[in-house]
N, C-alpha and C. Protein backbone atom coordinates (compact mmCIF):
# COMPACT_ATOMS: atom_id res chain seq x y z
N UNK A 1 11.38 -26.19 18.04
CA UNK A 1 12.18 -25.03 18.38
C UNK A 1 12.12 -24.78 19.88
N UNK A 2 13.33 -24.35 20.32
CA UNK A 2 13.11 -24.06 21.86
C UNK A 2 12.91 -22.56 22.17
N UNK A 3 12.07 -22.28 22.86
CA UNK A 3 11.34 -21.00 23.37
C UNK A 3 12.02 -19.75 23.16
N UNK A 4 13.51 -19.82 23.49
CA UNK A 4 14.68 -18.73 23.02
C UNK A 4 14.26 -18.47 21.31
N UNK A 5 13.99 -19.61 20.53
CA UNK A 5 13.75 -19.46 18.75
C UNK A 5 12.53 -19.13 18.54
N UNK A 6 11.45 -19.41 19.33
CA UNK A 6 10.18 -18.93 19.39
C UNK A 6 10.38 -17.59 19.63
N UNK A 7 10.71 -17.23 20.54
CA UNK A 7 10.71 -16.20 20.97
C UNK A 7 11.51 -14.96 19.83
N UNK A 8 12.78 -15.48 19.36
CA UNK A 8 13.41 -14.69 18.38
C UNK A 8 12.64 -14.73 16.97
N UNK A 9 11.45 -15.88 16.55
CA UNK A 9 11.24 -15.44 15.56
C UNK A 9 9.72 -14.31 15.55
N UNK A 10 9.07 -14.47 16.72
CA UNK A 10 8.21 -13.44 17.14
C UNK A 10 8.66 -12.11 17.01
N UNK A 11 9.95 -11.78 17.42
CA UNK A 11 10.26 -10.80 17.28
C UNK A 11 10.50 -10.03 15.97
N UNK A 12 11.07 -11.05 15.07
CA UNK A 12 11.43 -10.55 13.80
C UNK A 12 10.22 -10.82 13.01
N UNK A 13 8.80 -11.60 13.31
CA UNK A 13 7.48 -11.28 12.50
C UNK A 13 7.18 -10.28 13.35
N UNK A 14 7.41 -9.33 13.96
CA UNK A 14 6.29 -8.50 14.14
C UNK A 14 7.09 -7.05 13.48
N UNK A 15 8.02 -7.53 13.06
CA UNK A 15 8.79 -5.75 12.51
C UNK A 15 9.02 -6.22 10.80
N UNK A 16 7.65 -5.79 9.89
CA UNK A 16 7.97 -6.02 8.53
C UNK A 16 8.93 -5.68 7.93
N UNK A 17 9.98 -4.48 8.58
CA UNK A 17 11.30 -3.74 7.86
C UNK A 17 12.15 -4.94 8.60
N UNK A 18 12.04 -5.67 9.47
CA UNK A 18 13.13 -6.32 10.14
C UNK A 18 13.75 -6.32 11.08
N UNK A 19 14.58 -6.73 12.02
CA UNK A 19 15.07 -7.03 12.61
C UNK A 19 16.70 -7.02 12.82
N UNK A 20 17.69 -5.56 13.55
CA UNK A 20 19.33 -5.89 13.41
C UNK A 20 19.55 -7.05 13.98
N UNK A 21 20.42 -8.20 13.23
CA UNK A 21 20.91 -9.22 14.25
C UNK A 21 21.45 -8.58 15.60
N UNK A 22 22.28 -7.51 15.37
CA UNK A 22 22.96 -6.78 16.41
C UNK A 22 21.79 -6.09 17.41
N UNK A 23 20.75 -5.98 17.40
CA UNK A 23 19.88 -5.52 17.87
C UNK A 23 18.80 -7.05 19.15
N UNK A 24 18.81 -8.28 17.73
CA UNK A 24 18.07 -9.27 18.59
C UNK A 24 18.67 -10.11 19.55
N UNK A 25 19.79 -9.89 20.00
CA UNK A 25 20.59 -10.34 21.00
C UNK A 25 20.11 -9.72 22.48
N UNK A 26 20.52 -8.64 22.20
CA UNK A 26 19.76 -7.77 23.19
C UNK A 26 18.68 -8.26 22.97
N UNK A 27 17.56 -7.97 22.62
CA UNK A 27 15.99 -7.73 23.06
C UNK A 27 15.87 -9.10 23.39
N UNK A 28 16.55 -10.54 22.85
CA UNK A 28 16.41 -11.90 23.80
C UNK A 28 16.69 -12.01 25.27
N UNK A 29 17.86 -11.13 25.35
CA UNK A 29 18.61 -10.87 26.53
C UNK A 29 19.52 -12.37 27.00
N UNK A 30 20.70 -12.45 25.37
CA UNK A 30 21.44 -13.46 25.30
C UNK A 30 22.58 -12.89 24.70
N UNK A 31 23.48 -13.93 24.88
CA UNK A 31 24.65 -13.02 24.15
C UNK A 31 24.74 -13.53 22.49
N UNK A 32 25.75 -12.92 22.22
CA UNK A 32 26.02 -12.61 20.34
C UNK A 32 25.67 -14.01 20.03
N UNK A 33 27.02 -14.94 21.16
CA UNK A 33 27.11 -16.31 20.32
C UNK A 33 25.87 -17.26 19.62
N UNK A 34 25.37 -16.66 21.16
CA UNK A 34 23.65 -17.75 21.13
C UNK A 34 22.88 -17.14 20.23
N UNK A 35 22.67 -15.78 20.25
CA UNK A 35 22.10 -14.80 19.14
C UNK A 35 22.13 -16.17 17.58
N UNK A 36 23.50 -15.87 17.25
CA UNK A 36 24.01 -16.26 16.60
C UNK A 36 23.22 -17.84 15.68
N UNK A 37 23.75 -19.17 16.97
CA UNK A 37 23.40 -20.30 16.92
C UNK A 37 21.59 -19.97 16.76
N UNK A 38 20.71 -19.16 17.18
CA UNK A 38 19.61 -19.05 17.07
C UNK A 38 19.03 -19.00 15.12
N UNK A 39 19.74 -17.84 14.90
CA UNK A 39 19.74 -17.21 13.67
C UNK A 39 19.93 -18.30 13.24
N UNK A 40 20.77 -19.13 12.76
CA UNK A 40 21.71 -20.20 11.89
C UNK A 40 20.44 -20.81 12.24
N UNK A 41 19.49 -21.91 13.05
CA UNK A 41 18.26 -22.71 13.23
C UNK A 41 17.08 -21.90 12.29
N UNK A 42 17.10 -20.76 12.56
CA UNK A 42 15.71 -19.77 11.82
C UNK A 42 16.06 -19.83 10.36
N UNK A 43 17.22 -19.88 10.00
CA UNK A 43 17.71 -20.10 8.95
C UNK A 43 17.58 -21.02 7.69
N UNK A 44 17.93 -22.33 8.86
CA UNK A 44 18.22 -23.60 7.84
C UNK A 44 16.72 -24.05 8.15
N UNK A 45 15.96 -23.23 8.89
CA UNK A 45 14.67 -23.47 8.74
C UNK A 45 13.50 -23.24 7.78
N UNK A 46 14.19 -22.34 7.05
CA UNK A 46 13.86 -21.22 6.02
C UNK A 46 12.87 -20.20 6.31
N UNK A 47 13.02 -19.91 7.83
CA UNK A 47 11.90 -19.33 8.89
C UNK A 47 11.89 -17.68 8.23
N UNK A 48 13.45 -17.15 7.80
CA UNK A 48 13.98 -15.87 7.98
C UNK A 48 14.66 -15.81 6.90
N UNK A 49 15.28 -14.54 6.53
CA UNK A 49 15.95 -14.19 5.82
C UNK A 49 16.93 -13.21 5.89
N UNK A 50 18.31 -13.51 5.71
CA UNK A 50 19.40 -12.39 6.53
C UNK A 50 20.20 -11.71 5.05
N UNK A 51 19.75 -10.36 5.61
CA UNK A 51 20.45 -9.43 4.64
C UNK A 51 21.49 -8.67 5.28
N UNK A 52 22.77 -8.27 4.09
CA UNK A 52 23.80 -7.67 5.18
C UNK A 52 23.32 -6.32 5.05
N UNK A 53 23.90 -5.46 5.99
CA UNK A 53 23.42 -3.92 6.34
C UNK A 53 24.81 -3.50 7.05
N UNK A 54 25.05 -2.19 7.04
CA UNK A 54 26.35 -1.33 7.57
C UNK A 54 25.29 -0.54 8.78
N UNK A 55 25.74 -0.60 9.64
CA UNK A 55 25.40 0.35 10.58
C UNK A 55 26.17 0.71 11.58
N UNK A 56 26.50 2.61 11.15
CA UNK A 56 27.66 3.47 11.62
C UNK A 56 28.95 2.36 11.11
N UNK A 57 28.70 2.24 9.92
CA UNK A 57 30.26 2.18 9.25
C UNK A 57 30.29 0.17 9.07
N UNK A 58 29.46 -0.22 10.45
CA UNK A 58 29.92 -1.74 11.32
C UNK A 58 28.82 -2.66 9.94
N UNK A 59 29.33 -3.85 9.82
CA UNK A 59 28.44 -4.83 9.14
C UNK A 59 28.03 -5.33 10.07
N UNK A 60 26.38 -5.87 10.05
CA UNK A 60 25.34 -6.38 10.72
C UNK A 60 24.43 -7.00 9.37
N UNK A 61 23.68 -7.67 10.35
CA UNK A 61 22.17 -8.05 8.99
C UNK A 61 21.07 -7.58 9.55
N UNK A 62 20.26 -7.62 8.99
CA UNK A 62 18.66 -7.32 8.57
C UNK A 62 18.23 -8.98 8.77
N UNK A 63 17.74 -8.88 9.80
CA UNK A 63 16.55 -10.47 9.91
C UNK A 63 15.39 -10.04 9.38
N UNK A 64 14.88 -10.69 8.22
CA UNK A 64 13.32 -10.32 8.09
C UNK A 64 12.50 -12.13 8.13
N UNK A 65 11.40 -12.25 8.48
CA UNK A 65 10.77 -13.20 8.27
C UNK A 65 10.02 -13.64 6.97
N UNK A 66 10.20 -14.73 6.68
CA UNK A 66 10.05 -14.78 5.16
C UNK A 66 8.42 -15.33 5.25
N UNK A 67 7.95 -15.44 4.07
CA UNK A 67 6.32 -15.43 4.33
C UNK A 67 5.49 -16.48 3.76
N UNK A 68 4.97 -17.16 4.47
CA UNK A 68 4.97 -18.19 4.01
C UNK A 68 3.60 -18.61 3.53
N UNK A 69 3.13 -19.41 2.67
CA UNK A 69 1.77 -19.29 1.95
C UNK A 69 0.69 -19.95 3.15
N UNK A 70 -0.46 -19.16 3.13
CA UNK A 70 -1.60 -19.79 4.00
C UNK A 70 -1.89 -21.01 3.88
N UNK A 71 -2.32 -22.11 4.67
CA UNK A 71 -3.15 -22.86 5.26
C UNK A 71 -4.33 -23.02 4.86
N UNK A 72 -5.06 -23.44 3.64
CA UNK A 72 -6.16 -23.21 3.21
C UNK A 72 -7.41 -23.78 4.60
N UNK A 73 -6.48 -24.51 5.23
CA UNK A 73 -7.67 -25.57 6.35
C UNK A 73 -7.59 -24.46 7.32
N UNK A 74 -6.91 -23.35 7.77
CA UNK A 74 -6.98 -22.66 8.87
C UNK A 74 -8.19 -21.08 8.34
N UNK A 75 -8.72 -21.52 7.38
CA UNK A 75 -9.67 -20.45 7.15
C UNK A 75 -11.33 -21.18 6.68
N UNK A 76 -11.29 -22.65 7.49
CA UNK A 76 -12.27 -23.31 7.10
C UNK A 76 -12.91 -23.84 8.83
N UNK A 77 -13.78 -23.36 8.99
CA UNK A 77 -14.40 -24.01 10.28
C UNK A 77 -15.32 -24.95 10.07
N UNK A 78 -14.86 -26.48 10.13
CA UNK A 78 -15.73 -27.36 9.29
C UNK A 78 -15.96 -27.22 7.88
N UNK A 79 -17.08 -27.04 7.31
CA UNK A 79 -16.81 -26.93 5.63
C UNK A 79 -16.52 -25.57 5.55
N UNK A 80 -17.00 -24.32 6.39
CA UNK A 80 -17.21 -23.47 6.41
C UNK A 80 -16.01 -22.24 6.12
N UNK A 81 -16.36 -21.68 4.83
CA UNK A 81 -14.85 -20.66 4.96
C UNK A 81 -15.04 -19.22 5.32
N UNK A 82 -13.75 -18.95 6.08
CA UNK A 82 -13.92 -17.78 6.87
C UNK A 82 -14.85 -16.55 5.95
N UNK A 83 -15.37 -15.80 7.01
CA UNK A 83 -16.46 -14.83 5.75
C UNK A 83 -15.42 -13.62 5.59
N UNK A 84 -14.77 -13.37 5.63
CA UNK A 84 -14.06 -12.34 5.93
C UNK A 84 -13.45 -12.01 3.98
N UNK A 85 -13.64 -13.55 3.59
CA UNK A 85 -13.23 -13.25 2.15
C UNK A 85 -14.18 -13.03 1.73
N UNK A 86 -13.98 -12.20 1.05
CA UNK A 86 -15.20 -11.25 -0.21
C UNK A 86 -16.07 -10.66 0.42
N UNK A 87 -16.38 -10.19 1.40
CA UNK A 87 -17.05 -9.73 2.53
C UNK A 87 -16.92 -8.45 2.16
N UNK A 88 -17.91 -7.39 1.79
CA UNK A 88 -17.85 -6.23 1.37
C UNK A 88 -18.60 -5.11 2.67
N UNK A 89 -18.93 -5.62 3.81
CA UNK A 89 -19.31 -4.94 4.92
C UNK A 89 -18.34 -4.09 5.53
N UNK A 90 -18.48 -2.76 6.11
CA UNK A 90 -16.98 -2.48 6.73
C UNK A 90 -18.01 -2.51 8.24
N UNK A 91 -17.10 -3.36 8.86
CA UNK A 91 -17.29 -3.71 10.26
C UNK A 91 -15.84 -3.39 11.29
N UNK A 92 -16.25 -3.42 12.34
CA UNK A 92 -15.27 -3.81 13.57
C UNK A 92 -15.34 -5.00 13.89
N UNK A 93 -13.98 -5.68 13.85
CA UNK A 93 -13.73 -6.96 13.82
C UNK A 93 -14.18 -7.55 15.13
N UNK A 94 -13.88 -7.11 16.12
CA UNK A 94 -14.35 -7.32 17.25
C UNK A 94 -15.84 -7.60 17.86
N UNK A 95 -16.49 -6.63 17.07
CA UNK A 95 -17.83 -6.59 17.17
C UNK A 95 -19.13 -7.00 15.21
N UNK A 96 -17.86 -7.97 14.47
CA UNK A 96 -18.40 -9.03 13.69
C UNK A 96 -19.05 -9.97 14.30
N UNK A 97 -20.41 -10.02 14.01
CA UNK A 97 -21.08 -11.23 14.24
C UNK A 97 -20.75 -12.00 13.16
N UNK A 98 -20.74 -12.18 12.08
CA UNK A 98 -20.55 -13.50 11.39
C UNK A 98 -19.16 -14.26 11.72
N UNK A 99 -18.13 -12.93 11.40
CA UNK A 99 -16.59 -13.80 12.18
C UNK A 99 -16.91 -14.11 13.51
N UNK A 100 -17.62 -13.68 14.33
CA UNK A 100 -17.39 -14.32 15.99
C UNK A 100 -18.07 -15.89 15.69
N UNK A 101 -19.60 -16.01 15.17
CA UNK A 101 -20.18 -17.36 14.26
C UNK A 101 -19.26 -18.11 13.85
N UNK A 102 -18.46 -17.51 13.20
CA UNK A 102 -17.55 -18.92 12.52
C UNK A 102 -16.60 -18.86 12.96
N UNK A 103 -15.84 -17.71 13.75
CA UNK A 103 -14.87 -18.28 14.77
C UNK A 103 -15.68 -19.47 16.11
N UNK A 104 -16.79 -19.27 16.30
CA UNK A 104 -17.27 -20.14 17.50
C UNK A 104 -17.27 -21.60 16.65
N UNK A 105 -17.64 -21.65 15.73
CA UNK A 105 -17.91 -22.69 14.99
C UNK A 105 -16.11 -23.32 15.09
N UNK A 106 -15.58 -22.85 14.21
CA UNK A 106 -14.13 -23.36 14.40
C UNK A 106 -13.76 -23.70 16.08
N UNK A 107 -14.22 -23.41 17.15
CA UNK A 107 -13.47 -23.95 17.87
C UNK A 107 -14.43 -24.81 18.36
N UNK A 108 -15.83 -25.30 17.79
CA UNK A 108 -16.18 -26.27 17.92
C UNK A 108 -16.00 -27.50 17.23
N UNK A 109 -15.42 -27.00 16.24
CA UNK A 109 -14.89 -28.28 15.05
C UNK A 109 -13.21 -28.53 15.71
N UNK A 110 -12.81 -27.43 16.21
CA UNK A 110 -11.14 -27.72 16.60
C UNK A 110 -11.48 -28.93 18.13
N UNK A 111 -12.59 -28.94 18.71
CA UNK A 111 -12.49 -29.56 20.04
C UNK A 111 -12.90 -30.97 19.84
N UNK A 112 -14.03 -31.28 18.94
CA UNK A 112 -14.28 -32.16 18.69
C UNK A 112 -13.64 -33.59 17.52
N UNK A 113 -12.35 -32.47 17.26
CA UNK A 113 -11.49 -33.67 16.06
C UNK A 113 -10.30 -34.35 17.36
């Protein structure tokens, strides 16, 4: 994907209600057409999902990002699986020692493959 599609699908994962097509043109700071040709790639990508919507009378869509199932290997640092599952501590994530442990661990297993 080129950085314009990166960039447009960032936008539409970070708003769970979605995204107006008529809206992500603007915030790319491109016009409709390209808007457009963007959407149609996020699309046949099966990145997104476009619903139609009326707004003030006008048809537009609803971009939402569709969701896609986890990565079982991105919650494993070496054999190790993230602690965060079943983890009944209430902590600040930030200041988790076991997640900072096995986040350090993961990026010692990510450097060395």
């Amino acid at each position: 994907m080129l950085k314009t599609d990166e960039d447009a699908l960032k936008l539409i994962q970070l708003k769970a209600e979605g995204v107006l097509q008529s809206d992500l043109w603007k915030l790319l700071d491109v016009d409709s057409r390209k808007c457009s040709r963007i959407v149609k790639k996020l699309l046949d990508a099966d990145l997104i999902e476009r619903i139609e919507f009326r707004k003030n009378g006008i048809k537009t869509f609803i971009l939402r990002a569709k969701r896609r199932p986890v990565d079982p290997s991105q919650m494993l640092a070496g054999e190790e699986l993230i602690p965060c599952i079943g983890c009944d501590m209430e902590c600040v994530v930030i200041e988790c020692h076991r997640l900072l442990d096995w986040m350090y661990q993961l990026a010692i297993c990510g450097v060395s493959e």
